[in-house]
N, C-alpha and C. Protein backbone atom coordinates (compact mmCIF):
# COMPACT_ATOMS: atom_id res chain seq x y z
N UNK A 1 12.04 10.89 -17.04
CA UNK A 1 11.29 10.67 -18.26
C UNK A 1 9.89 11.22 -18.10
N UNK A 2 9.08 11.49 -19.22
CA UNK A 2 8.20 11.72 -19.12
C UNK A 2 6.88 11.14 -18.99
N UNK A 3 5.69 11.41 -18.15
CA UNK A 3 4.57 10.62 -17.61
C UNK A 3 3.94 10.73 -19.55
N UNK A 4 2.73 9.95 -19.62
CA UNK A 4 2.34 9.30 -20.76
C UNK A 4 0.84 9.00 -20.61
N UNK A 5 -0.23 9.40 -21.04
CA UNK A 5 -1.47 9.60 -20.54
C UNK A 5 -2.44 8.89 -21.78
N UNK A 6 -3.03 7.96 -21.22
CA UNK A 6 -3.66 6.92 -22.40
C UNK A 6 -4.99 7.69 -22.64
N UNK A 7 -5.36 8.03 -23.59
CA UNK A 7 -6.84 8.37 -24.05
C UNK A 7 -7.71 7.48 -23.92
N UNK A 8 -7.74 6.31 -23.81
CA UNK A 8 -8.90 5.71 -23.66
C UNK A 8 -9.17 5.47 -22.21
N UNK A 9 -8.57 5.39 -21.30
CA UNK A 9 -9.20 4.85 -19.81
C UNK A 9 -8.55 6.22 -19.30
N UNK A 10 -7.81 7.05 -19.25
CA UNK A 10 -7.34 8.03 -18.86
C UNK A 10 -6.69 7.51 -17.35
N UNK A 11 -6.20 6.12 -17.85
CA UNK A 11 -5.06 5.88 -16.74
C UNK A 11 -3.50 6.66 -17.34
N UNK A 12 -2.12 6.07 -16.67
CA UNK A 12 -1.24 6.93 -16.86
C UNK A 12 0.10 5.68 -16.22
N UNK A 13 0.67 5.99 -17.32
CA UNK A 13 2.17 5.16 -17.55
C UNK A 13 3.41 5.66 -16.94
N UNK A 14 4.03 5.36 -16.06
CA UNK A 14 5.33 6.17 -15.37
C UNK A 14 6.46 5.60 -16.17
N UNK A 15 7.48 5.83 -16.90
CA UNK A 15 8.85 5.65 -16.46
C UNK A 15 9.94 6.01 -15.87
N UNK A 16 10.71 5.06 -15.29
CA UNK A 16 11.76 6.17 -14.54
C UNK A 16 12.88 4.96 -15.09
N UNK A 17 14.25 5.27 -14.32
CA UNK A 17 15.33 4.31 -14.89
C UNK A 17 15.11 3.50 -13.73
N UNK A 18 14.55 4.20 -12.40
CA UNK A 18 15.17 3.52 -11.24
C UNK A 18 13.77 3.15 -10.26
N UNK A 19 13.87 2.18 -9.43
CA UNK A 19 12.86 2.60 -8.52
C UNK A 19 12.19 3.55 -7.36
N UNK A 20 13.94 4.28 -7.02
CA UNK A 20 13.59 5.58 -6.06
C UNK A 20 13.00 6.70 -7.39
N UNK A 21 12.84 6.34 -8.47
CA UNK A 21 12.56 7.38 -9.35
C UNK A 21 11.18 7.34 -9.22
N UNK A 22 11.21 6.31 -9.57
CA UNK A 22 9.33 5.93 -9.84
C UNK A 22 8.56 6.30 -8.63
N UNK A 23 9.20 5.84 -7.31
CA UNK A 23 8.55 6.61 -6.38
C UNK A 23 8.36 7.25 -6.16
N UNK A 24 9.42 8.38 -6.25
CA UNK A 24 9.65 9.58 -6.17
C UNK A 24 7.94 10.21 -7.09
N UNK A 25 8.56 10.07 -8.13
CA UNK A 25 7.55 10.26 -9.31
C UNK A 25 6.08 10.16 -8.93
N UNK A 26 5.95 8.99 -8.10
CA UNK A 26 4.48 8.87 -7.96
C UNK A 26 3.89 9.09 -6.95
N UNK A 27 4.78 9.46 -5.95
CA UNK A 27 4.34 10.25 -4.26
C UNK A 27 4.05 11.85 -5.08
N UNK A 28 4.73 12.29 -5.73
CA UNK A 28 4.41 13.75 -6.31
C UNK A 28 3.31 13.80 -7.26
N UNK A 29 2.97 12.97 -7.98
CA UNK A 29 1.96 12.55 -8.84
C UNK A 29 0.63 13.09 -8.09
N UNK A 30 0.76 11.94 -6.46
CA UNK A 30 -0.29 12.02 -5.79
C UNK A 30 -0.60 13.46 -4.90
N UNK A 31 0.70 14.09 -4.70
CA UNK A 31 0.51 15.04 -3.74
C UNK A 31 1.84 15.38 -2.84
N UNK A 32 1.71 16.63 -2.81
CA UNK A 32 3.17 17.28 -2.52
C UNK A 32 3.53 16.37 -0.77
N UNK A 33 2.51 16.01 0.30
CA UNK A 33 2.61 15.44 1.13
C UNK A 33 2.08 13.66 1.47
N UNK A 34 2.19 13.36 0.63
CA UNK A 34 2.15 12.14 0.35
C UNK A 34 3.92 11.13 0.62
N UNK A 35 3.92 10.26 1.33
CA UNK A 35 5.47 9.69 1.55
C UNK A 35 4.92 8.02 1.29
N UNK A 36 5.92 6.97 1.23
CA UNK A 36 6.13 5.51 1.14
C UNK A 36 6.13 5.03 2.52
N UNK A 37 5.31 4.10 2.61
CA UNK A 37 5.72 3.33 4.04
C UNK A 37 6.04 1.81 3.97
N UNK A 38 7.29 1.20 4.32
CA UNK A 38 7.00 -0.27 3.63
C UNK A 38 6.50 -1.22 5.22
N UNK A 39 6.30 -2.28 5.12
CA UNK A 39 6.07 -3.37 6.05
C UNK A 39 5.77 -4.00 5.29
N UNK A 40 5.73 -5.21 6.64
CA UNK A 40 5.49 -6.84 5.95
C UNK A 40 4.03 -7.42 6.88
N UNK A 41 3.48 -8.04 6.16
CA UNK A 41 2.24 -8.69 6.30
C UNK A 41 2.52 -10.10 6.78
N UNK A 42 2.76 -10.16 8.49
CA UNK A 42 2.93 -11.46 9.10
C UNK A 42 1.46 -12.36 9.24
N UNK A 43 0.48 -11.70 9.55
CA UNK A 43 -0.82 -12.53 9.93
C UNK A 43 -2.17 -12.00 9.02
N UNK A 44 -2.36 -13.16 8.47
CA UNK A 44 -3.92 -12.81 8.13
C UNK A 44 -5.07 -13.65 8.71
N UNK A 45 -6.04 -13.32 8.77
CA UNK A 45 -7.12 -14.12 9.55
C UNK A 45 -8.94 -13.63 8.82
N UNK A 46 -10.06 -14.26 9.49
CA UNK A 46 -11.07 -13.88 9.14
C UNK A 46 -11.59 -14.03 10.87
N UNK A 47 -12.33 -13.17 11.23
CA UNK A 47 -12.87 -13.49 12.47
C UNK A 47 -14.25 -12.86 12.15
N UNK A 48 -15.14 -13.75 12.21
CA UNK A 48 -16.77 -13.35 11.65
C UNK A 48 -17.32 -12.08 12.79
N UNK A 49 -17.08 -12.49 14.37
CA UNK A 49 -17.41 -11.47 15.68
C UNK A 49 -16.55 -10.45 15.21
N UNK A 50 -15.27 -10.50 14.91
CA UNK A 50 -15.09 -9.19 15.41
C UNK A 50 -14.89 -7.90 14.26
N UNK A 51 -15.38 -8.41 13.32
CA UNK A 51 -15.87 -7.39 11.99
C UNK A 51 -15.30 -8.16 10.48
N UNK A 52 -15.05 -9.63 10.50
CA UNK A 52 -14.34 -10.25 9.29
C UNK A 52 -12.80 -10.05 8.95
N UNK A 53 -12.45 -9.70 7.91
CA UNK A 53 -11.16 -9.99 7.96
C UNK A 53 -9.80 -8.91 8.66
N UNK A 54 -8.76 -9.56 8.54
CA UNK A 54 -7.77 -8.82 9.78
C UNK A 54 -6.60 -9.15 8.99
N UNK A 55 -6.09 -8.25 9.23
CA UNK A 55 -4.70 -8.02 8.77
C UNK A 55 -3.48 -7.74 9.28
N UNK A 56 -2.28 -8.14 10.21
CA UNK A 56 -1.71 -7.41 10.92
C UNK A 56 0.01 -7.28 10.08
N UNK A 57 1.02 -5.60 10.28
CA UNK A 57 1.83 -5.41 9.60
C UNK A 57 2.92 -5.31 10.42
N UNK A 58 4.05 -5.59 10.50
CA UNK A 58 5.25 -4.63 10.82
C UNK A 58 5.89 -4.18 10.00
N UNK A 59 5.67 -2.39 10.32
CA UNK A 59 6.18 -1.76 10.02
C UNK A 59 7.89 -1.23 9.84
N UNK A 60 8.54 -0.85 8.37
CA UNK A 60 10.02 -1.01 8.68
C UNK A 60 10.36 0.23 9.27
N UNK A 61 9.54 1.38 9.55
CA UNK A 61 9.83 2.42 10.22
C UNK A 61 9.82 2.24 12.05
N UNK A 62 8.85 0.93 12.27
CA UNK A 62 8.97 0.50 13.46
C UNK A 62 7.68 0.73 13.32
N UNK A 63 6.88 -0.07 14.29
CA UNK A 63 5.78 -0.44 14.72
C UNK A 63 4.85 -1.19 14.29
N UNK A 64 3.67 -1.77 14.61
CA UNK A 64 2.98 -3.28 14.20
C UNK A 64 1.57 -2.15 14.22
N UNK A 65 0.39 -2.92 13.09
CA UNK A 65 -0.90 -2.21 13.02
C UNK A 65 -1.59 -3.55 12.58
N UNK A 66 -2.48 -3.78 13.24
CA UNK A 66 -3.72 -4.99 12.89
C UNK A 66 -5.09 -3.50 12.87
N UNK A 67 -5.30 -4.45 11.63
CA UNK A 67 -6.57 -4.14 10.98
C UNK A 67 -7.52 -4.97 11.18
N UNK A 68 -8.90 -4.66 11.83
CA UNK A 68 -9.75 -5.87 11.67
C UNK A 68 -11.21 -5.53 11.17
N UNK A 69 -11.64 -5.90 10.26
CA UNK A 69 -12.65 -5.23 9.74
C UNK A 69 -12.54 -4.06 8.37
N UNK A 70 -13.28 -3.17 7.86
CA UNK A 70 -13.06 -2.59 7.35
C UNK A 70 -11.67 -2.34 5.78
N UNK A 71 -11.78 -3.96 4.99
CA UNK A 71 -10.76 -4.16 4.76
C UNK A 71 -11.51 -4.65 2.96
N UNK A 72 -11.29 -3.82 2.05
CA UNK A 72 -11.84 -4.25 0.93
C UNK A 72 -11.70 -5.30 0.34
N UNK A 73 -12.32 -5.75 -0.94
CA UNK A 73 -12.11 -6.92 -1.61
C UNK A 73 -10.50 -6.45 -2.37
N UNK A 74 -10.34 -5.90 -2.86
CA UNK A 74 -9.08 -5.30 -3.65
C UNK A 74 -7.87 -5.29 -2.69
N UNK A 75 -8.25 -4.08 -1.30
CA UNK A 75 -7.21 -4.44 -0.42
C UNK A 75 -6.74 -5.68 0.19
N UNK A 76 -7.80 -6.48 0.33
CA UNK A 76 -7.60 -7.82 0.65
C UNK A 76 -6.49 -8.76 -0.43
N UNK A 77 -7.10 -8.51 -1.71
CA UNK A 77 -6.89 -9.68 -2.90
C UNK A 77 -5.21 -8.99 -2.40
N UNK A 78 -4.63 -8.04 -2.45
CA UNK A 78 -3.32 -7.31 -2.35
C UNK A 78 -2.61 -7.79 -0.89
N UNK A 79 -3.34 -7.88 0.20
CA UNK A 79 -2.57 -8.60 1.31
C UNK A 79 -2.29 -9.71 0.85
N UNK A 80 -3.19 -10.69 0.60
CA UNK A 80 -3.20 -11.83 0.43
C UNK A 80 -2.20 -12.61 -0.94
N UNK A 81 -1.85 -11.49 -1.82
CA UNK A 81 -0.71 -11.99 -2.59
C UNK A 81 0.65 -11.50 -2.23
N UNK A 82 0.90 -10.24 -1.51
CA UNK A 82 2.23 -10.43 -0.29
C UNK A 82 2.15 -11.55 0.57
N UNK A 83 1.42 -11.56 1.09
CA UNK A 83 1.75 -12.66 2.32
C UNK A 83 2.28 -14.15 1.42
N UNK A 84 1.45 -14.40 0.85
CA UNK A 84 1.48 -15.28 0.04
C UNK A 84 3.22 -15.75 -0.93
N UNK A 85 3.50 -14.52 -0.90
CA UNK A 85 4.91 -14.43 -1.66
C UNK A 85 5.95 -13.66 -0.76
N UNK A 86 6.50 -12.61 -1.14
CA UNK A 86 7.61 -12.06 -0.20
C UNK A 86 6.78 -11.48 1.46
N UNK A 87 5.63 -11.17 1.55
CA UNK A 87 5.24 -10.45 2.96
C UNK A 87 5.06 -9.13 2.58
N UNK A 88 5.69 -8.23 1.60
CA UNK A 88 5.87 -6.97 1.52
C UNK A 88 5.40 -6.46 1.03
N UNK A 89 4.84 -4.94 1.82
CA UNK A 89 3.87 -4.12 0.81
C UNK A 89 4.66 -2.92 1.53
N UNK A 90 3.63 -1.90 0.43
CA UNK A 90 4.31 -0.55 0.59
C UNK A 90 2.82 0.34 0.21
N UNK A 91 2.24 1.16 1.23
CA UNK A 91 1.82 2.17 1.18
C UNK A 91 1.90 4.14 0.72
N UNK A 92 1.14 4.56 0.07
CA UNK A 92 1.59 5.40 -0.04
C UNK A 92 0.61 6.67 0.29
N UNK A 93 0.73 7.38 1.35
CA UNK A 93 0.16 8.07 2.84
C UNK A 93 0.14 9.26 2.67
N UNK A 94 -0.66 10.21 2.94
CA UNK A 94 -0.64 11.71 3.28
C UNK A 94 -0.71 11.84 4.64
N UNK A 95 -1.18 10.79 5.23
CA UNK A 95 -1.87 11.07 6.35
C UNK A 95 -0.77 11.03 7.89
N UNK A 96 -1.16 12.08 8.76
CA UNK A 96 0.06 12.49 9.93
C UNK A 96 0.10 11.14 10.77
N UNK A 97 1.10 11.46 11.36
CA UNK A 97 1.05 10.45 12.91
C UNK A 97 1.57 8.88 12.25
N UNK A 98 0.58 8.34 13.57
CA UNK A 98 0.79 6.51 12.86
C UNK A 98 -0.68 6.83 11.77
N UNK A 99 -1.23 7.89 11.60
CA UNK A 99 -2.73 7.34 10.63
C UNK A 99 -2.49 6.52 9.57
N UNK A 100 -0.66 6.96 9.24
CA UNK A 100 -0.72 6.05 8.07
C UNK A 100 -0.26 4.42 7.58
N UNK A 101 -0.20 4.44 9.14
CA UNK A 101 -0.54 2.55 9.29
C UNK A 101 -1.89 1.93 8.53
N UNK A 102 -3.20 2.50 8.78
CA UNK A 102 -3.93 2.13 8.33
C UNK A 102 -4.66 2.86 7.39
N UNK A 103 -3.96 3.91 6.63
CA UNK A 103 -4.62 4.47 5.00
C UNK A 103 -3.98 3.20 3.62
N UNK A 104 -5.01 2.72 3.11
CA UNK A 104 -4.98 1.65 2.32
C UNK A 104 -5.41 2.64 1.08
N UNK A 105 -5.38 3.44 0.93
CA UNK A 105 -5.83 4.26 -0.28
C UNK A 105 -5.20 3.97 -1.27
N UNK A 106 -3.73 3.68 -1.45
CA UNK A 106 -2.54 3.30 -2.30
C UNK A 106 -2.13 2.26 -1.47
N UNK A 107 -2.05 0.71 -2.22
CA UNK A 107 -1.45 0.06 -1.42
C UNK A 107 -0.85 -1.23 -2.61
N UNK A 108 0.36 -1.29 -2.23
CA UNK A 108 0.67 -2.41 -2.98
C UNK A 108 1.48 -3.96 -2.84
N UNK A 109 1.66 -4.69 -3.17
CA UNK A 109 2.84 -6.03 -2.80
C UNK A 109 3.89 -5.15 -3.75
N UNK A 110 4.99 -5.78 -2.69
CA UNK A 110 6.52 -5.68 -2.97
C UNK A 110 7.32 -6.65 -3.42
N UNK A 111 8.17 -6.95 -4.16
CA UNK A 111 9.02 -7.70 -4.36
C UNK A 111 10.08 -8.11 -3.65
């Protein structure tokens, strides 16, 4: 289906039928190298020494990433309603290697 572009905030409406659609749809939206990463959000914490709040994930591709510090009000409010409910979020990464354990640029709770 086709994307849908609001004139007043010049945000932008996806439909798809499916959810590999929508993804699909919106990793290309963002950029021809852009992919999905999902994990779950086992621990959250605040530690004032060692830069405030912390975040740690396992990853379903394999591997665990704690974040400590450097962690926005938005990215936060978004951990904190996965954890809170299913655990699950899903990133969406350009970036090589493990970098994209910790690119929060696109980040969302999962169902």
């Amino acid at each position: 289906m086709a994307n849908q572009k609001s004139s007043e905030n010049q945000g932008q409406q996806l439909h798809h039928s499916g959810t590999e659609a929508l993804e699909a749809a919106q990793a290309k939206q963002a950029g021809a190298d852009f992919e999905w990463h999902l994990g779950r959000v086992t621990r959250l914490g605040h530690f004032e020494i060692a830069g405030g709040r912390e975040v740690t994930i396992i990853w379903e591709e394999g591997g665990v990433s704690s974040q400590q510090g450097d962690i926005t009000d938005e990215q936060w409010e978004i951990f904190k309603l996965a954890f809170l409910t299913t655990g699950r979020i899903a990133v969406l990464s350009d970036q090589a290697g493990e970098d994209w354990m910790r690119d929060y640029r696109f980040l969302e709770a999962v169902r």
